[in-house]
PDB file of N, CA and C in Angstrom:
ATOM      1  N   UNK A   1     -57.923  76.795 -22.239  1.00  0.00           N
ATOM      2  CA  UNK A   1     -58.780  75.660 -22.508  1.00  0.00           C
ATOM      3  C   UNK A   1     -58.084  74.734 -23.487  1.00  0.00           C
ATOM      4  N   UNK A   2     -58.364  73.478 -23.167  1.00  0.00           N
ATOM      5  CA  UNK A   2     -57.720  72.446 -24.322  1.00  0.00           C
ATOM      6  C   UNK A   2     -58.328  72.902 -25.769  1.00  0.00           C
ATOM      7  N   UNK A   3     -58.081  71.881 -26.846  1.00  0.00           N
ATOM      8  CA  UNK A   3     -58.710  72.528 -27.975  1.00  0.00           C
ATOM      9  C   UNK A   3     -59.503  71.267 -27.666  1.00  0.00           C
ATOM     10  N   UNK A   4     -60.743  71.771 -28.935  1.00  0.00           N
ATOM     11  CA  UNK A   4     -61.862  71.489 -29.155  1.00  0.00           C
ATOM     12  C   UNK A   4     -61.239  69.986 -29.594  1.00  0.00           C
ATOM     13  N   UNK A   5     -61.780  68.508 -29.286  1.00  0.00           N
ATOM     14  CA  UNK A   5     -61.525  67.722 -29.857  1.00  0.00           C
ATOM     15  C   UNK A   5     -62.627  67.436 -30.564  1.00  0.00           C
ATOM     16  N   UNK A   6     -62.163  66.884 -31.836  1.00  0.00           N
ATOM     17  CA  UNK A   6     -63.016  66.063 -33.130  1.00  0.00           C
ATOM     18  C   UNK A   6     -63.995  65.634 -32.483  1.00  0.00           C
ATOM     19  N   UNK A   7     -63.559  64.737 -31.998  1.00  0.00           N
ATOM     20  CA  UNK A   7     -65.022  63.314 -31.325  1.00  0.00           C
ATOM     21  C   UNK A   7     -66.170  64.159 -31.156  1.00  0.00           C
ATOM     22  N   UNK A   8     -66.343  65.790 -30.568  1.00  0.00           N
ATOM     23  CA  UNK A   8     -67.363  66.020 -29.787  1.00  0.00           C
ATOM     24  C   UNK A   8     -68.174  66.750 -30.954  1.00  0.00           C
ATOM     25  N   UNK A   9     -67.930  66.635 -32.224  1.00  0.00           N
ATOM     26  CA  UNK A   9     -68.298  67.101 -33.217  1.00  0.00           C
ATOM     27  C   UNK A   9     -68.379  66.316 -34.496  1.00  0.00           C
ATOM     28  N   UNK A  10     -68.595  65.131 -34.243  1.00  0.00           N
ATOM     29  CA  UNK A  10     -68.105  64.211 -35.294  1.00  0.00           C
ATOM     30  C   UNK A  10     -69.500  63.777 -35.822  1.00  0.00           C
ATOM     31  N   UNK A  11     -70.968  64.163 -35.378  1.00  0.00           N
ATOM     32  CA  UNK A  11     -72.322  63.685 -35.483  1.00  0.00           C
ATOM     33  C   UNK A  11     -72.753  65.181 -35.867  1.00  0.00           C
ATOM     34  N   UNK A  12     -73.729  64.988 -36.956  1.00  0.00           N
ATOM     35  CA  UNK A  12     -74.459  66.419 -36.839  1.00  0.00           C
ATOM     36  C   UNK A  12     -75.669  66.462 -35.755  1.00  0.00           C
ATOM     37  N   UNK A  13     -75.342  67.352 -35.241  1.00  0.00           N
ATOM     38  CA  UNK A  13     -76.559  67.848 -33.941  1.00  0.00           C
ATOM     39  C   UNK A  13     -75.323  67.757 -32.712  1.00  0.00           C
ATOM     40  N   UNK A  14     -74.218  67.836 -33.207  1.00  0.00           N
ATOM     41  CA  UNK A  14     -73.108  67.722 -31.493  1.00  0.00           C
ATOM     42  C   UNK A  14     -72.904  69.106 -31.677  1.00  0.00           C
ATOM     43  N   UNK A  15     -73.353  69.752 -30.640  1.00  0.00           N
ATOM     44  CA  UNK A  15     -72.823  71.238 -30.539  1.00  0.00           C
ATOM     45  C   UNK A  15     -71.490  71.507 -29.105  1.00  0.00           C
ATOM     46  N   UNK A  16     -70.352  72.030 -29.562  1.00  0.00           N
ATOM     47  CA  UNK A  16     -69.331  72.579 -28.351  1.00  0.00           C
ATOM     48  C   UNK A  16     -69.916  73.862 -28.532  1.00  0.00           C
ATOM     49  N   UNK A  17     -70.059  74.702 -27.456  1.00  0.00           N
ATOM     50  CA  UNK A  17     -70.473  75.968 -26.850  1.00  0.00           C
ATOM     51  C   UNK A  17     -69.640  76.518 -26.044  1.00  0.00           C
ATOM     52  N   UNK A  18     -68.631  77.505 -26.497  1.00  0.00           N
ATOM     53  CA  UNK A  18     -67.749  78.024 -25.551  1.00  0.00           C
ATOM     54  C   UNK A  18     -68.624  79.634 -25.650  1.00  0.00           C
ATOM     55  N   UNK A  19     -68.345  79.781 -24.176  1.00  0.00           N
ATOM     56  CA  UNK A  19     -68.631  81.233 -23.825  1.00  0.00           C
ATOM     57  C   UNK A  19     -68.106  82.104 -23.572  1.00  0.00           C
ATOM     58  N   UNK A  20     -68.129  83.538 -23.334  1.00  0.00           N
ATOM     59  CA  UNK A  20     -66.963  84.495 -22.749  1.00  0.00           C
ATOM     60  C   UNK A  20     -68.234  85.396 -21.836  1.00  0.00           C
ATOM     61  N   UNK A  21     -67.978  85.268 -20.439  1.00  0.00           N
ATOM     62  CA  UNK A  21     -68.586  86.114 -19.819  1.00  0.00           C
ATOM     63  C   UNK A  21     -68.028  87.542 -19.158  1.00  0.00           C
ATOM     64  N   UNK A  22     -68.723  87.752 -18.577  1.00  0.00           N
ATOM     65  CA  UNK A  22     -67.605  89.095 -17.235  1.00  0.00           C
ATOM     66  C   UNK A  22     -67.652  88.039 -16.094  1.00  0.00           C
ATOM     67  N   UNK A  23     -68.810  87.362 -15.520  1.00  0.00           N
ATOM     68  CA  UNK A  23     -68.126  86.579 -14.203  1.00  0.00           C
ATOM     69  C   UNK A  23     -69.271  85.450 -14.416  1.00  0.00           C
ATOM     70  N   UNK A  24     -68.598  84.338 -13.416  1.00  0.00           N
ATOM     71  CA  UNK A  24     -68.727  83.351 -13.232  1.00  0.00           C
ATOM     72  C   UNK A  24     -70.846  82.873 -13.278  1.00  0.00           C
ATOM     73  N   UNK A  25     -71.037  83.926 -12.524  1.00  0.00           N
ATOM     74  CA  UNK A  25     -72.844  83.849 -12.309  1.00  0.00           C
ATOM     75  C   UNK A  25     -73.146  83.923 -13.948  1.00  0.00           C
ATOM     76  N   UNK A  26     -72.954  84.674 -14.578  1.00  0.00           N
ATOM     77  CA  UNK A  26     -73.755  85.105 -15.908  1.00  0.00           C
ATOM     78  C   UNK A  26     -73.038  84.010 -16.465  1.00  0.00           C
ATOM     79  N   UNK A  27     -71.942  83.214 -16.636  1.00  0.00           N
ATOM     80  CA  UNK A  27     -71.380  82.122 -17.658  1.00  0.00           C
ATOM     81  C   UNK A  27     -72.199  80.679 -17.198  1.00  0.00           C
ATOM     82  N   UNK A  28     -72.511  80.712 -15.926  1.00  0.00           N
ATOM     83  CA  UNK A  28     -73.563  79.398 -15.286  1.00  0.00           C
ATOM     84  C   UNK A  28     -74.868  79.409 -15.701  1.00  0.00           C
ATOM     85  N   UNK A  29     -75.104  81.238 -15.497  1.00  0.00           N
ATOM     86  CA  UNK A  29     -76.876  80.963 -15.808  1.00  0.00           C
ATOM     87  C   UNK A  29     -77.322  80.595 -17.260  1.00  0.00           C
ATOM     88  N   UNK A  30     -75.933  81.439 -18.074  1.00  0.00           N
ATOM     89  CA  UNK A  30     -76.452  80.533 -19.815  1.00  0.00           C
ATOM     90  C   UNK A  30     -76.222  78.993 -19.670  1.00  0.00           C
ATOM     91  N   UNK A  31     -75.128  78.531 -19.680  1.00  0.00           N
ATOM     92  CA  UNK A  31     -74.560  77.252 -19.387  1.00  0.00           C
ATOM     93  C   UNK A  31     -76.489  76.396 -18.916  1.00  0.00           C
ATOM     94  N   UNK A  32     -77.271  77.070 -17.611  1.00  0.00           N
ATOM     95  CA  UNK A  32     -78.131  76.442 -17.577  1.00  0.00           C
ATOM     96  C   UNK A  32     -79.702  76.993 -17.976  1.00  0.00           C
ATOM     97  N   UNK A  33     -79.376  77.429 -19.148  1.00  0.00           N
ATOM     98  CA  UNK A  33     -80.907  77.838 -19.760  1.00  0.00           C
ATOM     99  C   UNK A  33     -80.389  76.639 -20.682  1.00  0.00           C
ATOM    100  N   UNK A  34     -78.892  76.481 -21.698  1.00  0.00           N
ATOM    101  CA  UNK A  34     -79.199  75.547 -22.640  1.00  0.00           C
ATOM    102  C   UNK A  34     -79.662  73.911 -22.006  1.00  0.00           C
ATOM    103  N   UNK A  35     -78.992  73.809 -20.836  1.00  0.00           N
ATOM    104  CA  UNK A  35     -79.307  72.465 -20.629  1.00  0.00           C
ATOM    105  C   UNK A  35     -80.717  72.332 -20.135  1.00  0.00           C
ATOM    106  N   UNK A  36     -81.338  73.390 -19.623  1.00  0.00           N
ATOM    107  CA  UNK A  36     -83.130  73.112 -19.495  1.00  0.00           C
ATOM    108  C   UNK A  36     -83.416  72.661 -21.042  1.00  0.00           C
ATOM    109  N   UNK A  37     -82.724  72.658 -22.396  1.00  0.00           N
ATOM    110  CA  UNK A  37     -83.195  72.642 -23.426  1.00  0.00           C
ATOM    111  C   UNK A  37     -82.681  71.297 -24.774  1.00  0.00           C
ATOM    112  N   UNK A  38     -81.630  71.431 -23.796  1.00  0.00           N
ATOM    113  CA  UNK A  38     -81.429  69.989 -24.909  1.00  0.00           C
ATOM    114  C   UNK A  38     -80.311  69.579 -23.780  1.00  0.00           C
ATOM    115  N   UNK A  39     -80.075  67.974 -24.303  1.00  0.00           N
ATOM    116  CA  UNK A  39     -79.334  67.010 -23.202  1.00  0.00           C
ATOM    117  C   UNK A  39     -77.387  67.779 -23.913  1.00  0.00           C
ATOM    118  N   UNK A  40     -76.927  68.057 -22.083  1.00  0.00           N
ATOM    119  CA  UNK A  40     -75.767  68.615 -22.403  1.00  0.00           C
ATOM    120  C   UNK A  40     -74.678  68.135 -21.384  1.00  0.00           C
ATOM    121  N   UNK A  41     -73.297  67.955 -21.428  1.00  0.00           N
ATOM    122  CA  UNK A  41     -72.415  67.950 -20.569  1.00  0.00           C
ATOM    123  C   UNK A  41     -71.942  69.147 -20.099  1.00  0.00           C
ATOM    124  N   UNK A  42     -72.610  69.303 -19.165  1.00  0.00           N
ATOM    125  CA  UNK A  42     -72.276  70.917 -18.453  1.00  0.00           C
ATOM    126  C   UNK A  42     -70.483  71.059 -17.695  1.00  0.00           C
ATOM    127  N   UNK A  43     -69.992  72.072 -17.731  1.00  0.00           N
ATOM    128  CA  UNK A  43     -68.504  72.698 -17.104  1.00  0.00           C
ATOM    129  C   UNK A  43     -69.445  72.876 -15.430  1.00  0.00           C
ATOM    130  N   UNK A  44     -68.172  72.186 -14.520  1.00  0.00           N
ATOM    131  CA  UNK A  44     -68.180  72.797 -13.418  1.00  0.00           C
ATOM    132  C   UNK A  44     -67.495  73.559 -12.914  1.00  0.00           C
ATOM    133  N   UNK A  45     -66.331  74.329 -14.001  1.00  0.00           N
ATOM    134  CA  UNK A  45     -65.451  75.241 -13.732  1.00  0.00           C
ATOM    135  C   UNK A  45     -65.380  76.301 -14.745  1.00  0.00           C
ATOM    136  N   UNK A  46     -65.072  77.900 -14.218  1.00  0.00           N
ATOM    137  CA  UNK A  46     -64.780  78.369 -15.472  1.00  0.00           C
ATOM    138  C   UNK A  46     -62.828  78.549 -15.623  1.00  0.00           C
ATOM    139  N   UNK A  47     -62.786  78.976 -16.764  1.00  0.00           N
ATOM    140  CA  UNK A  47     -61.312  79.579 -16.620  1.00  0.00           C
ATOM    141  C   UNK A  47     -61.274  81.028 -17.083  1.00  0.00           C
ATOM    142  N   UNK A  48     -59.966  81.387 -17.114  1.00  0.00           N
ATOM    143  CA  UNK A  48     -59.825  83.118 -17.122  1.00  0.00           C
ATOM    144  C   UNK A  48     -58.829  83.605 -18.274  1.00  0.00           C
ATOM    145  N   UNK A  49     -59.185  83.449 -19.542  1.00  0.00           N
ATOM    146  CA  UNK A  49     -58.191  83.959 -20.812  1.00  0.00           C
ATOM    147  C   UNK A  49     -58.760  84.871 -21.825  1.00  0.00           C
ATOM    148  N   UNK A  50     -58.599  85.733 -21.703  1.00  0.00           N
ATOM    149  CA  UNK A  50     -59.139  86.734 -20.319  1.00  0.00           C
ATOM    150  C   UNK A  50     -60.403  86.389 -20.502  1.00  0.00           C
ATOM    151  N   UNK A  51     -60.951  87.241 -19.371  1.00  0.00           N
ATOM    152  CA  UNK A  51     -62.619  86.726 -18.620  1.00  0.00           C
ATOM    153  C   UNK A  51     -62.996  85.763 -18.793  1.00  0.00           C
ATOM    154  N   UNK A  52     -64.312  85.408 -18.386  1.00  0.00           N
ATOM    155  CA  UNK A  52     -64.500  84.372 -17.921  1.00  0.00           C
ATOM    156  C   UNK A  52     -65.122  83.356 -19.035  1.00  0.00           C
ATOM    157  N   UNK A  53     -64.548  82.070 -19.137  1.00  0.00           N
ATOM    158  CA  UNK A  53     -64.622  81.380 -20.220  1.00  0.00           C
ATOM    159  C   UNK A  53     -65.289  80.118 -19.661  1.00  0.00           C
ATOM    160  N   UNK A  54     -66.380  79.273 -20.074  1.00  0.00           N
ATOM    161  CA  UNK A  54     -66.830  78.162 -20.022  1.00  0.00           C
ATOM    162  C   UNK A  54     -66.895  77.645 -21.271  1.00  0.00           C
ATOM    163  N   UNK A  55     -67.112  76.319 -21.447  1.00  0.00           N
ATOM    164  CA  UNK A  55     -67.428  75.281 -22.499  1.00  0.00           C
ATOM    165  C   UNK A  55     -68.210  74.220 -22.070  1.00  0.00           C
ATOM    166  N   UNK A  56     -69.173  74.093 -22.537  1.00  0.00           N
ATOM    167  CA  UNK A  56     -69.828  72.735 -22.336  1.00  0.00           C
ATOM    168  C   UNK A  56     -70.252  72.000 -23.487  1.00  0.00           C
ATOM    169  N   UNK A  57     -70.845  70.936 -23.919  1.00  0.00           N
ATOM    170  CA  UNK A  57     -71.519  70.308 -25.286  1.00  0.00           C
ATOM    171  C   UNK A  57     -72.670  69.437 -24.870  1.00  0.00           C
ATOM    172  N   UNK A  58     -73.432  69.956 -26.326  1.00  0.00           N
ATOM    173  CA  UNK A  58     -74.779  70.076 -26.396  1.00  0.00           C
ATOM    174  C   UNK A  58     -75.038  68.650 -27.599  1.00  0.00           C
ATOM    175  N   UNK A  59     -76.518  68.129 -27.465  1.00  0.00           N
ATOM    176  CA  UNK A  59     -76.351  67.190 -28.296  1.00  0.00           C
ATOM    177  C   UNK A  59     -77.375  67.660 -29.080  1.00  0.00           C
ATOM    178  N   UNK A  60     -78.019  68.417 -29.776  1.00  0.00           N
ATOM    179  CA  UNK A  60     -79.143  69.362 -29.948  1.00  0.00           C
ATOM    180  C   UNK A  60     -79.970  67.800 -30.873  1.00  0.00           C
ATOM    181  N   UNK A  61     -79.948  66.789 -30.641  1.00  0.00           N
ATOM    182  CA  UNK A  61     -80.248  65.807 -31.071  1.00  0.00           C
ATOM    183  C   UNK A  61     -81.497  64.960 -30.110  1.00  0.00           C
ATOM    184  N   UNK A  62     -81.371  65.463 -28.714  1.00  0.00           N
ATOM    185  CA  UNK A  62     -82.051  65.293 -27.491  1.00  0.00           C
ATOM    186  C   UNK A  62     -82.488  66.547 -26.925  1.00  0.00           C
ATOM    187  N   UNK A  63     -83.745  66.884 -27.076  1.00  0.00           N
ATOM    188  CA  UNK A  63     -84.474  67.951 -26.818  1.00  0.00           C
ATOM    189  C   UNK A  63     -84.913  67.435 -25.354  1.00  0.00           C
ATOM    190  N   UNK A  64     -85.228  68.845 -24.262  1.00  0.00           N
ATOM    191  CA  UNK A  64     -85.710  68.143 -23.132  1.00  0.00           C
ATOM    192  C   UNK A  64     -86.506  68.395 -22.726  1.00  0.00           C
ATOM    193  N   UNK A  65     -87.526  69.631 -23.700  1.00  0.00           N
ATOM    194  CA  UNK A  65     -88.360  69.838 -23.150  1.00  0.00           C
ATOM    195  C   UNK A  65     -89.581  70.907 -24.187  1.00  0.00           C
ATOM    196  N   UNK A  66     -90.919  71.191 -24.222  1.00  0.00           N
ATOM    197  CA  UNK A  66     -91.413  71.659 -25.111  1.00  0.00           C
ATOM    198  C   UNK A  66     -91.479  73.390 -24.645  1.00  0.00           C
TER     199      UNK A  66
END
C-alpha cells in the first residue's frame, strides 16, 4: 500500500482505516458497516502483505445515519 498521505488527515474527524483480514468477504463487510455510518471513500480492491489488507477514509464529521 502507498503510505498514508497527510491531506487525508489534515482535519480533525478525517479518519484512514486500514484493515488486515483473512479474505476478501470479511475486509468488504467491515469496509461496509463503517460506511452505513459515516460518509467514507470506500477501496474497491484489496491487496496481500500478507493477508488481506484494505484502506478506506472516513470523515467521522458526516454521520449517515441514527
Amino acid at each position: 500500500m502507498e503510505p498514508i498521505n497527510e491531506t487525508h488527515v489534515a482535519e480533525p474527524g478525517l479518519v484512514v482505516v486500514e484493515l488486515a483480514a483473512a479474505d476478501d468477504e470479511t475486509a468488504f463487510a467491515l469496509q461496509e458497516q463503517l460506511a452505513a455510518r459515516w460518509a467514507t471513500a470506500p477501496a474497491d480492491r484489496t491487496t496481500r502483505e500478507p493477508g488481506v489488507r484494505l484502506r478506506c477514509y472516513l470523515d467521522l464529521r458526516q454521520p449517515l445515519g441514527a
